[in-house]
N, C-alpha and C. Protein backbone atom coordinates (compact mmCIF):
# COMPACT_ATOMS: atom_id res chain seq x y z
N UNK A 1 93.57 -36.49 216.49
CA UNK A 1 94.38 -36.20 217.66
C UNK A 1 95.53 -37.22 217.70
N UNK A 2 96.42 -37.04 218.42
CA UNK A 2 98.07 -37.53 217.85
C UNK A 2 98.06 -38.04 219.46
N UNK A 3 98.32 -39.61 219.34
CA UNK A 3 98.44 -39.92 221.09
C UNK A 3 99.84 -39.85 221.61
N UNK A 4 99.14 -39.42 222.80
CA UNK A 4 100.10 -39.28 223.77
C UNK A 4 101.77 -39.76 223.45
N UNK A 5 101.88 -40.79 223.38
CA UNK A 5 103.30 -41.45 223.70
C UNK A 5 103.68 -40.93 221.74
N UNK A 6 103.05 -41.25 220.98
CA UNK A 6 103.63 -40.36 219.84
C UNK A 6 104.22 -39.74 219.78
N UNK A 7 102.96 -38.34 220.29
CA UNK A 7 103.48 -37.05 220.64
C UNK A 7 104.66 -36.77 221.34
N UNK A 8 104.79 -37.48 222.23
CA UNK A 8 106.40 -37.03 223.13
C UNK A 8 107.38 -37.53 222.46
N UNK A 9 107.59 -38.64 221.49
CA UNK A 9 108.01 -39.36 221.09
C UNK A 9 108.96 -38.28 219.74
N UNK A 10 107.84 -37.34 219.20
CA UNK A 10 108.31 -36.19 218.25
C UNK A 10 108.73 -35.17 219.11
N UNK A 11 108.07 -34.75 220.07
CA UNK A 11 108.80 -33.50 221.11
C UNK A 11 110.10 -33.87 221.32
N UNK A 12 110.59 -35.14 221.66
CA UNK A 12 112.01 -35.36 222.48
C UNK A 12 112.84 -35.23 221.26
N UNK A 13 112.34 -35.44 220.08
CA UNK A 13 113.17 -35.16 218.82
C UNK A 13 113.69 -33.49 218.18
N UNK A 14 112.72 -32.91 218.87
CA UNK A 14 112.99 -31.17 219.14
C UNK A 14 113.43 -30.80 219.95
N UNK A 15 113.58 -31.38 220.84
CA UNK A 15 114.38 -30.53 221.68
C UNK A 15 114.03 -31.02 223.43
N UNK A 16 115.12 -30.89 224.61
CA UNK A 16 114.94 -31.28 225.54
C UNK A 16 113.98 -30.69 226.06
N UNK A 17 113.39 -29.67 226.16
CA UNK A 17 112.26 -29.27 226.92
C UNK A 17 110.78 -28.99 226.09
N UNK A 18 110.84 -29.52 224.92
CA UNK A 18 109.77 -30.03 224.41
C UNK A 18 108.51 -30.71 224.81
N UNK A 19 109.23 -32.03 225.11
CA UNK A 19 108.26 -32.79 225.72
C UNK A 19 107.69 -32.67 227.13
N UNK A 20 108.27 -31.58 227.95
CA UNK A 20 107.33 -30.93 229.03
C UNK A 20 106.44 -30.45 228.28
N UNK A 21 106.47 -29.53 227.46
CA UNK A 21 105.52 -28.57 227.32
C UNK A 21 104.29 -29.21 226.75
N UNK A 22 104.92 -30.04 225.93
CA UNK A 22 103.83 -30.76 225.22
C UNK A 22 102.87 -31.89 226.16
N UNK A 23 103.70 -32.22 227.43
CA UNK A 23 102.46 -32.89 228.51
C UNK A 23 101.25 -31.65 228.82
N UNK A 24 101.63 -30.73 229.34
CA UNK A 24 101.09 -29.91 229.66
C UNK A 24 100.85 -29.97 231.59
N UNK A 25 102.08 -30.72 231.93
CA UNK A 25 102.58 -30.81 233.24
C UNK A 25 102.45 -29.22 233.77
N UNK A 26 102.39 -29.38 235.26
CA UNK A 26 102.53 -27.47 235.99
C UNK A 26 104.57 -28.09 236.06
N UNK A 27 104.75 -28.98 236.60
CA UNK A 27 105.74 -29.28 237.10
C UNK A 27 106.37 -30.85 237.12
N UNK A 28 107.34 -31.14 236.69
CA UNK A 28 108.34 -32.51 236.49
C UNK A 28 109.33 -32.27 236.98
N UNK A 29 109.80 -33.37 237.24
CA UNK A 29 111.30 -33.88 237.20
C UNK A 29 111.44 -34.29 235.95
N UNK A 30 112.69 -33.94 234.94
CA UNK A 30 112.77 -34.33 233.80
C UNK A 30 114.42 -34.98 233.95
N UNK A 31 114.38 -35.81 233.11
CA UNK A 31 116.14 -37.05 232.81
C UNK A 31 116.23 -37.15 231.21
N UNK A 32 117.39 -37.60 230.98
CA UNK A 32 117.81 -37.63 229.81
C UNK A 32 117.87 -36.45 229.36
N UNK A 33 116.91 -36.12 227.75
CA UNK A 33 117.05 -35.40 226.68
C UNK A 33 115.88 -34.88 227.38
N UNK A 34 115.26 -34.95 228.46
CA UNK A 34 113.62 -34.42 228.95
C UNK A 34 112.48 -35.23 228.10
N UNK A 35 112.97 -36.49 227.84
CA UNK A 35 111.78 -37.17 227.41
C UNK A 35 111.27 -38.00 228.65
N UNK A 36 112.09 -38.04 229.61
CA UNK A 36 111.80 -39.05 231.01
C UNK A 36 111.27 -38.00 231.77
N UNK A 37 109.70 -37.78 232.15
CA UNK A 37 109.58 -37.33 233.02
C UNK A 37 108.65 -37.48 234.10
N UNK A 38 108.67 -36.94 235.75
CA UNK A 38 107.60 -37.27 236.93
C UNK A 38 106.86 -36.52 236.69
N UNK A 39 105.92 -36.38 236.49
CA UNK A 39 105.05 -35.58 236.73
C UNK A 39 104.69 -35.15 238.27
N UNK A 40 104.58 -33.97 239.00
CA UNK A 40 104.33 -33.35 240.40
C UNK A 40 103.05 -32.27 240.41
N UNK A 41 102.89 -31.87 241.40
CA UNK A 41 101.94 -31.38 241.58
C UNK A 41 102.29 -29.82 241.69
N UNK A 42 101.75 -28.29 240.88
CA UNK A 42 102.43 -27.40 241.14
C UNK A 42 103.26 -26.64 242.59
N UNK A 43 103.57 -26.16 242.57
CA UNK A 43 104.22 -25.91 243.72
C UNK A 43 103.62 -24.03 244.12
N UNK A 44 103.33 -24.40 245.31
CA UNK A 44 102.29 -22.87 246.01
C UNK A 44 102.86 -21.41 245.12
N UNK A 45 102.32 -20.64 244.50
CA UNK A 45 103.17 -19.24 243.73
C UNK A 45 103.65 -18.84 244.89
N UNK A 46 104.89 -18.45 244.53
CA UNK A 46 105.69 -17.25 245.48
C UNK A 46 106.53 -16.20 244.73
N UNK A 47 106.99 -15.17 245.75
CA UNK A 47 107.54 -13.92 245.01
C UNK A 47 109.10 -14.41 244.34
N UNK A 48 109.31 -14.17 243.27
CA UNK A 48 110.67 -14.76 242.83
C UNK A 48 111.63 -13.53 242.01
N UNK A 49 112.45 -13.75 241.97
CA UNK A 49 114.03 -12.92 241.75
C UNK A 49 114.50 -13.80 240.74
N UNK A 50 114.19 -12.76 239.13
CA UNK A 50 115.47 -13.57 238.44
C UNK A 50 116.69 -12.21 237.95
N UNK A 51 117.67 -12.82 238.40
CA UNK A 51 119.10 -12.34 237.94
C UNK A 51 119.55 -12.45 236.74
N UNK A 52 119.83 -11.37 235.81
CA UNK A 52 120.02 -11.55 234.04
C UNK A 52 121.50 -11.28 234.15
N UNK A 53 122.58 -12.05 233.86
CA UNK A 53 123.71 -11.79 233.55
C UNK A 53 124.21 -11.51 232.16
N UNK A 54 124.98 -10.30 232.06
CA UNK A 54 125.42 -9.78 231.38
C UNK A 54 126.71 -10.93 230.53
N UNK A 55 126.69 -12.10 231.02
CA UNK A 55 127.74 -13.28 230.26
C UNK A 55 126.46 -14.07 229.28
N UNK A 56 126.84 -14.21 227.95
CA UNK A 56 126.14 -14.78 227.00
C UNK A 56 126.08 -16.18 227.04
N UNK A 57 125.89 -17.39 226.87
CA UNK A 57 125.99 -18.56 227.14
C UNK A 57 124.91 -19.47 226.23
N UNK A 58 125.79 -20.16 225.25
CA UNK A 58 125.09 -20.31 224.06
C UNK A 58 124.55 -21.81 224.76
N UNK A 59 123.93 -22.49 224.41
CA UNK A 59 123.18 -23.54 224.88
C UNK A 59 124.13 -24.45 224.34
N UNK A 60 124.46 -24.54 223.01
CA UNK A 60 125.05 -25.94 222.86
C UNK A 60 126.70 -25.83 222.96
N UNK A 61 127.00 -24.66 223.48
CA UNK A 61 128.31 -24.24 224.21
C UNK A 61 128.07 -25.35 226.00
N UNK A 62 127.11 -25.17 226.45
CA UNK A 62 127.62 -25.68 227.58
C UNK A 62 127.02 -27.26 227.63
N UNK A 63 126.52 -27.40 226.52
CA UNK A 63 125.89 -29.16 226.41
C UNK A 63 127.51 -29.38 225.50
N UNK A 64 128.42 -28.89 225.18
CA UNK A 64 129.94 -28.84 224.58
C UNK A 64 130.29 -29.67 226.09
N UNK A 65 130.68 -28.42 226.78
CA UNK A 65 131.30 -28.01 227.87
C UNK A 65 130.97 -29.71 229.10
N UNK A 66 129.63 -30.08 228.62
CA UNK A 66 129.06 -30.88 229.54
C UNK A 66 129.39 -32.34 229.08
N UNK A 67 129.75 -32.34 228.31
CA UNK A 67 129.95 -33.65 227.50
C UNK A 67 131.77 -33.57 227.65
N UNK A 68 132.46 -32.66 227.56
CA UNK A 68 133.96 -32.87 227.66
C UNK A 68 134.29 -33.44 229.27
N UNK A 69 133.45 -32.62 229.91
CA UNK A 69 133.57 -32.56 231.77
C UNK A 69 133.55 -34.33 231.98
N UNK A 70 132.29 -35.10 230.92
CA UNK A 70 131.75 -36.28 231.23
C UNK A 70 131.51 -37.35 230.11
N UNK A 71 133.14 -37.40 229.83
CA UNK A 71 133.17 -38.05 228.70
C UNK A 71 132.43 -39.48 228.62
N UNK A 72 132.05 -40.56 229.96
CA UNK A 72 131.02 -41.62 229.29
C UNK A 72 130.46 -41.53 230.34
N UNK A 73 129.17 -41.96 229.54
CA UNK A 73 127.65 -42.23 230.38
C UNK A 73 128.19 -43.33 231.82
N UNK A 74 128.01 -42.42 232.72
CA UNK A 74 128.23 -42.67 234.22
C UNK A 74 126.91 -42.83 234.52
N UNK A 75 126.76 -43.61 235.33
CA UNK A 75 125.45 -43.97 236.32
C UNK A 75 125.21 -42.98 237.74
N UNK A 76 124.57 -42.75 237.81
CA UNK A 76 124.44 -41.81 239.23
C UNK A 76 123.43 -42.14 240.57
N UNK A 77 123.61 -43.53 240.17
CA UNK A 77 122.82 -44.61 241.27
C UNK A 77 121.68 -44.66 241.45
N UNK A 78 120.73 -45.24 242.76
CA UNK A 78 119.31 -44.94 242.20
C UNK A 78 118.70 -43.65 242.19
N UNK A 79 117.50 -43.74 242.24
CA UNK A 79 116.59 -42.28 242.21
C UNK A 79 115.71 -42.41 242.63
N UNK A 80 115.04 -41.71 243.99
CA UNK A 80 113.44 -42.18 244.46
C UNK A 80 112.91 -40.86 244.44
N UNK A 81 111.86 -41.22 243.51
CA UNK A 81 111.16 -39.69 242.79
C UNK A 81 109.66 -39.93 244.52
N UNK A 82 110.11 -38.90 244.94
CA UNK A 82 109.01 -39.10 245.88
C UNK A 82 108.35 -37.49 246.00
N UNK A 83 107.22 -37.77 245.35
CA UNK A 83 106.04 -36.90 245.34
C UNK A 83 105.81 -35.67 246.20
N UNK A 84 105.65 -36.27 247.69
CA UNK A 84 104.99 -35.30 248.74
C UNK A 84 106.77 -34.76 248.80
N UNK A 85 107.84 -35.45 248.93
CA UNK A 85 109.21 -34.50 249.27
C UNK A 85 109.11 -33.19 248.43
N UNK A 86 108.47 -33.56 247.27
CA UNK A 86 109.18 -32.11 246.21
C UNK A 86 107.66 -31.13 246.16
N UNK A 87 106.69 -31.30 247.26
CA UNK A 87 105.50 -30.67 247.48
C UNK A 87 105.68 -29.02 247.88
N UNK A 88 106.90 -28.73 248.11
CA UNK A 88 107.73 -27.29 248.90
C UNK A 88 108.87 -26.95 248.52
N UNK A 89 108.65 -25.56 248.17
CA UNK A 89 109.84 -24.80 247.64
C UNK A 89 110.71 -25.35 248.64
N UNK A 90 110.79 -25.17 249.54
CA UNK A 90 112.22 -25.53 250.72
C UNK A 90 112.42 -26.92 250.12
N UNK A 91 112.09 -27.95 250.02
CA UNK A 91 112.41 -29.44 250.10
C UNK A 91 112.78 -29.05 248.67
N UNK A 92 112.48 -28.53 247.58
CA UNK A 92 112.99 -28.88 246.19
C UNK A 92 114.15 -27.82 246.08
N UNK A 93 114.14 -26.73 246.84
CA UNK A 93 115.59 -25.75 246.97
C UNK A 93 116.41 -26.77 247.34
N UNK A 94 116.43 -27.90 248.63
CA UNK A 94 117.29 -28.89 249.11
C UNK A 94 117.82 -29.86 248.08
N UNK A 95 116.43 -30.54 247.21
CA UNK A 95 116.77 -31.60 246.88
C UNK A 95 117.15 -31.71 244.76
N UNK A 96 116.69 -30.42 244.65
CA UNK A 96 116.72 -30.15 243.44
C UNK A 96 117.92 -29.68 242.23
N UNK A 97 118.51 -29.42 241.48
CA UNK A 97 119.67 -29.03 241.36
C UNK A 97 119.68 -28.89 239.23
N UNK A 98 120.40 -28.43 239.06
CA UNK A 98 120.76 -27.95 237.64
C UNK A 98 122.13 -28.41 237.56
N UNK A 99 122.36 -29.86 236.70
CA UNK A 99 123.93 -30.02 236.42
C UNK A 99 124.73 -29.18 235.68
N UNK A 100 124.33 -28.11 234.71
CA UNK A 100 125.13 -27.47 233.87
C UNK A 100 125.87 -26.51 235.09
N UNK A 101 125.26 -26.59 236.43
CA UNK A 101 126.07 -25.13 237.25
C UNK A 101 127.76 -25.61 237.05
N UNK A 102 127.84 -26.79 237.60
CA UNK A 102 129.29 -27.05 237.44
C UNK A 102 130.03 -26.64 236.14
N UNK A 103 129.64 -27.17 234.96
CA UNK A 103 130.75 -26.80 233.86
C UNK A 103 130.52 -25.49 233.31
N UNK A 104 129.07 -24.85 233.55
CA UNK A 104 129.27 -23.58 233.32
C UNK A 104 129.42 -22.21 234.59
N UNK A 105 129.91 -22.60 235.82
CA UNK A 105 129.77 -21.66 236.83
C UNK A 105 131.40 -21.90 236.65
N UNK A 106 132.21 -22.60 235.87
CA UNK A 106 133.35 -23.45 236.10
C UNK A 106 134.51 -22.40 234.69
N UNK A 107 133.54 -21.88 234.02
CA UNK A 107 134.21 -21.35 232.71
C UNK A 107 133.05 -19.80 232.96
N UNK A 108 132.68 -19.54 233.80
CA UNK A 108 132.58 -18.26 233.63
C UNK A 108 132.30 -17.63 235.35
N UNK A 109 133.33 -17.64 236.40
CA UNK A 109 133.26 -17.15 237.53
C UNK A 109 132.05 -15.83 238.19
N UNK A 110 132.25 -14.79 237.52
CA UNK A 110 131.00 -13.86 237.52
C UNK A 110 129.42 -14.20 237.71
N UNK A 111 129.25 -15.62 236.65
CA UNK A 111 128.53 -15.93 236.99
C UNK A 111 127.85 -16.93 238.20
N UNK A 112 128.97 -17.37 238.96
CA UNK A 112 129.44 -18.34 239.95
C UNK A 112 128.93 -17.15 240.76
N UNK A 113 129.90 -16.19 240.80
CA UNK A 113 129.12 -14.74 242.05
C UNK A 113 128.46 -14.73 242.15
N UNK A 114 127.38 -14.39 240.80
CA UNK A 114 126.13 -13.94 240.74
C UNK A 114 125.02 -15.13 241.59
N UNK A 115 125.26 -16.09 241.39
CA UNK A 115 124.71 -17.26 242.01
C UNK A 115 124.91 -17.38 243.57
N UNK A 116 125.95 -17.25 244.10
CA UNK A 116 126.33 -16.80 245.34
C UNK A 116 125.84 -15.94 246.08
N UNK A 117 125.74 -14.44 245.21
CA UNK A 117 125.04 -13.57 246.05
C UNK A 117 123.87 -13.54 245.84
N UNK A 118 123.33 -14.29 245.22
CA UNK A 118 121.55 -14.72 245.27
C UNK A 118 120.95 -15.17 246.10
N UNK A 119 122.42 -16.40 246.49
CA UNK A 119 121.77 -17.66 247.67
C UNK A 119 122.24 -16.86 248.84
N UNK A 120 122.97 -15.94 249.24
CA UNK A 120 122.83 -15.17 250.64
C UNK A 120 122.11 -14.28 250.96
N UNK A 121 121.26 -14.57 249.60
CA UNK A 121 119.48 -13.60 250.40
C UNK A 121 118.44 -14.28 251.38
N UNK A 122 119.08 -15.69 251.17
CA UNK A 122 118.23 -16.89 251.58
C UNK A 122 116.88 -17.30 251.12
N UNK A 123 116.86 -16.91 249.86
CA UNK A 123 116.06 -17.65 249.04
C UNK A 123 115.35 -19.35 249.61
N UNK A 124 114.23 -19.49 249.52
CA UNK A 124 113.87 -21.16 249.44
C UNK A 124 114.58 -21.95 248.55
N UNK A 125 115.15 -21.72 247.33
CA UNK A 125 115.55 -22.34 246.48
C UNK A 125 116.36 -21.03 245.47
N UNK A 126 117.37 -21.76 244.79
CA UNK A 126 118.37 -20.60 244.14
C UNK A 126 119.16 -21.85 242.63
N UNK A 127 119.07 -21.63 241.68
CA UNK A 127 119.13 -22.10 240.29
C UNK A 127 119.45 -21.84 239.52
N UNK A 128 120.63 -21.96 238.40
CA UNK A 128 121.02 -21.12 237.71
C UNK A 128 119.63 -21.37 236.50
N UNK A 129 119.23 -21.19 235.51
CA UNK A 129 118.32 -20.73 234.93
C UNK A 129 119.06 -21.67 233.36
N UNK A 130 118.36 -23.06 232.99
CA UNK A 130 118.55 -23.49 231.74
C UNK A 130 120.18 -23.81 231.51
N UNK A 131 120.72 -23.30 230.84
CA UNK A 131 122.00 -23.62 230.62
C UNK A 131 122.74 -22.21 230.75
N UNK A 132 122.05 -21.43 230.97
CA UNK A 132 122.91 -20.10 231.75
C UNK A 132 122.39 -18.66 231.34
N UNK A 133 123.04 -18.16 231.73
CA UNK A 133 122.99 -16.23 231.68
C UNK A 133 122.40 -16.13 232.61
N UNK A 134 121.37 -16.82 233.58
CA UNK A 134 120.48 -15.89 234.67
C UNK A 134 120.49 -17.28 235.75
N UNK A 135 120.25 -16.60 236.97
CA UNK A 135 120.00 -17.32 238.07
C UNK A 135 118.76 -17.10 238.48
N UNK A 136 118.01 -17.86 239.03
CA UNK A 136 116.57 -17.40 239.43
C UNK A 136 116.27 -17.58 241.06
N UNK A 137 115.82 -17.14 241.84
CA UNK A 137 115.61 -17.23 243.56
C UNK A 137 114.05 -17.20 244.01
N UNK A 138 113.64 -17.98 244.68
CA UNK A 138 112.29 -18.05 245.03
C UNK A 138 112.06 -17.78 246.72
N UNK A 139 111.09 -16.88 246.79
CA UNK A 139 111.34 -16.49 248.42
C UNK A 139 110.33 -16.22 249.03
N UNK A 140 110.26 -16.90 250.64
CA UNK A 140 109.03 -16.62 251.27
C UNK A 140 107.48 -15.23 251.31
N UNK A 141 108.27 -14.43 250.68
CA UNK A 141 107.49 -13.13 250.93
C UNK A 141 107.95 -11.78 250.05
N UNK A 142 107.24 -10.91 249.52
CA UNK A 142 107.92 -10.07 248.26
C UNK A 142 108.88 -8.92 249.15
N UNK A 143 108.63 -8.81 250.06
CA UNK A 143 109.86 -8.24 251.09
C UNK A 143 111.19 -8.77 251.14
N UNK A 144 111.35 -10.10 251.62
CA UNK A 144 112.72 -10.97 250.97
C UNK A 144 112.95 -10.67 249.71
N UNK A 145 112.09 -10.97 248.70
CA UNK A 145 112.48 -10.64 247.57
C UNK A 145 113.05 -9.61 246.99
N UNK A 146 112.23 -8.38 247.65
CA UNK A 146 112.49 -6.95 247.36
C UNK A 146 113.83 -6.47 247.67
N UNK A 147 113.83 -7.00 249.06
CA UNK A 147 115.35 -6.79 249.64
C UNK A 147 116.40 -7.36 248.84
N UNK A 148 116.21 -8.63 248.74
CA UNK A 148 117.23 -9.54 248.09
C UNK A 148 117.85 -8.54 246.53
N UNK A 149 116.88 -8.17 245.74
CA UNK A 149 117.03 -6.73 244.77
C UNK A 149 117.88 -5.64 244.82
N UNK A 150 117.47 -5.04 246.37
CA UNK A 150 118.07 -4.28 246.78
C UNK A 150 119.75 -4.31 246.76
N UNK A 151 119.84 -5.88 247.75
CA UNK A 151 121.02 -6.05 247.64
C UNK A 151 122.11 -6.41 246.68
N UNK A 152 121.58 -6.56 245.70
CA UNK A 152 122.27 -7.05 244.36
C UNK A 152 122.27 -6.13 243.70
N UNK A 153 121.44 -4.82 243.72
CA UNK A 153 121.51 -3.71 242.26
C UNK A 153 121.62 -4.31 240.82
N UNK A 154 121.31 -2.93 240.44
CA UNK A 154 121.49 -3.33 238.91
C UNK A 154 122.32 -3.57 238.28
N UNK A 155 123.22 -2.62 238.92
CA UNK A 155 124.78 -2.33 237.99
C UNK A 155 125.27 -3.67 237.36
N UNK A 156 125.79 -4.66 237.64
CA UNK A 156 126.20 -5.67 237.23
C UNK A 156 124.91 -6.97 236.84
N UNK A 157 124.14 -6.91 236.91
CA UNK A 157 122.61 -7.54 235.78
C UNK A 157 121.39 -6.81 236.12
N UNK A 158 120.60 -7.54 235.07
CA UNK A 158 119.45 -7.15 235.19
C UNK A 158 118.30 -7.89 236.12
N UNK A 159 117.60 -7.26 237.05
CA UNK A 159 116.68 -8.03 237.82
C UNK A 159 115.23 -7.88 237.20
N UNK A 160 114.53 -9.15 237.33
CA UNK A 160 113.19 -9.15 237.24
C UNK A 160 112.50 -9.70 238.24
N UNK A 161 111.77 -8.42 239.23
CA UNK A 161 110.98 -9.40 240.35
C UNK A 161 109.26 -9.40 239.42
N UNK A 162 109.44 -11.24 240.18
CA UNK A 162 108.12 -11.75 239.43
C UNK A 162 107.54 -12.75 240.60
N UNK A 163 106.85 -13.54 240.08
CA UNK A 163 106.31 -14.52 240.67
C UNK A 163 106.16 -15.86 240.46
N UNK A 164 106.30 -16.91 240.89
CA UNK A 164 105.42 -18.23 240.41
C UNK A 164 104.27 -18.13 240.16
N UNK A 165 103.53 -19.48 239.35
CA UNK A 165 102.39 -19.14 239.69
C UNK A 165 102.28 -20.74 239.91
N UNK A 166 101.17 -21.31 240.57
CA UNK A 166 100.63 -22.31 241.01
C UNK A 166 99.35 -22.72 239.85
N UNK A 167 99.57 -23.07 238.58
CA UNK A 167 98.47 -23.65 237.61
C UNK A 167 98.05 -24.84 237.74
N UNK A 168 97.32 -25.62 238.27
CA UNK A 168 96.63 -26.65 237.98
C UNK A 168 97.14 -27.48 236.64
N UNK A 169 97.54 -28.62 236.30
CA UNK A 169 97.60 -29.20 235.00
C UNK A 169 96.28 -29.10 234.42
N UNK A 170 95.89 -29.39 233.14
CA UNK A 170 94.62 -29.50 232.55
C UNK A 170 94.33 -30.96 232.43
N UNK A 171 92.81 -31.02 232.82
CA UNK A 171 92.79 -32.10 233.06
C UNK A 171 92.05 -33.07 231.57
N UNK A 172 91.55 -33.89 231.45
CA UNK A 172 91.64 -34.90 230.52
C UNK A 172 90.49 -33.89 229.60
N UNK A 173 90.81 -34.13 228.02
CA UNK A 173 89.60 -33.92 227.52
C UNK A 173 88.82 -34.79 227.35
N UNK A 174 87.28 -33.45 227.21
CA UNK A 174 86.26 -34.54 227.67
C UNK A 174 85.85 -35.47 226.23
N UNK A 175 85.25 -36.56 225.99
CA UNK A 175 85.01 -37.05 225.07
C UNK A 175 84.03 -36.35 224.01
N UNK A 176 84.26 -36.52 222.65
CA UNK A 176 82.83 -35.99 221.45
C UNK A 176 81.94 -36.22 222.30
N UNK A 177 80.81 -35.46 222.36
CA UNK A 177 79.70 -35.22 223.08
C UNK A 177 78.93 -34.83 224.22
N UNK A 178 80.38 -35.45 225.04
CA UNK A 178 80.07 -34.52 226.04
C UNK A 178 80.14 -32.98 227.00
């Protein structure tokens, strides 16, 4: 078995969201390359809305895009990772955020809309999705959700109503023998 800090140690070398997967976290806060991360506690399943935009958005197009916007490593002051705040979709819709929205909501407007008319469904929380093409919305009840659908149609993306789910992390394995 390959320990722990190893292991992440080769994940962060593949890729930024590697080394989540490879904790086997429900949920983090991740920094840097996603080798820095909090570990949290999952967050309750709810009915969720993701928005598929019809704009393509290559990944290392907007890690391009993100690096021209921010040409040197700026500091962004402290950070207080506090646990029970990010316990609720509402508090992590508030406090949570995706930096690529700026340089890529910034070079492709449509998708700026699309994000817009997501968050006037009133979603708990509203995100553009990785480094782009889809926005995702999380919402009290599959009625909001449903509606929120409604109001967006298909014509201009594709919707997928789904859900969270609330998984437990796995917890330690047990030792040979027992």
């Amino acid at each position: 078995m390959i320990p722990t800090p190893e292991l992440l140690h080769f994940a962060a070398r593949l890729g930024a969201d590697i080394p989540f997967f490879a904790t086997g976290a429900p949920l983090a806060v991740a920094w840097g390359r996603g080798e820095r991360l909090f570990r949290l506690a999952p967050l309750p399943a709810m009915p969720a809305l993701a928005a598929v935009s019809k704009v393509g958005i290559a990944t290392a197009d907007a890690y391009r895009w993100w690096d021209e916007a921010h040409p040197s490593a700026e500091a962004r002051g402290p950070v207080v990772l506090d646990a029970p705040a990010l316990a609720a979709w509402g508090s992590v819709g508030r406090l949570g955020g995706n930096d690529f929205e700026s340089v890529v909501f910034g070079r492709h407007p449509p998708l700026r809309d699309l994000f817009e008319r997501l968050a006037a469904t009133h979603p708990y929380w509203v995100r553009l999705c990785g480094s782009g093409s889809a926005v995702a919305a999380v919402y009290a009840n599959e009625g909001l959700r449903d509606d929120a659908a409604l109001q967006l149609g298909a014509r201009k993306q594709a919707l997928i109503r789904t859900s969270t789910r609330a998984v437990p992390a796995p917890g330690p394995e047990p030792a040979p023998g027992e």
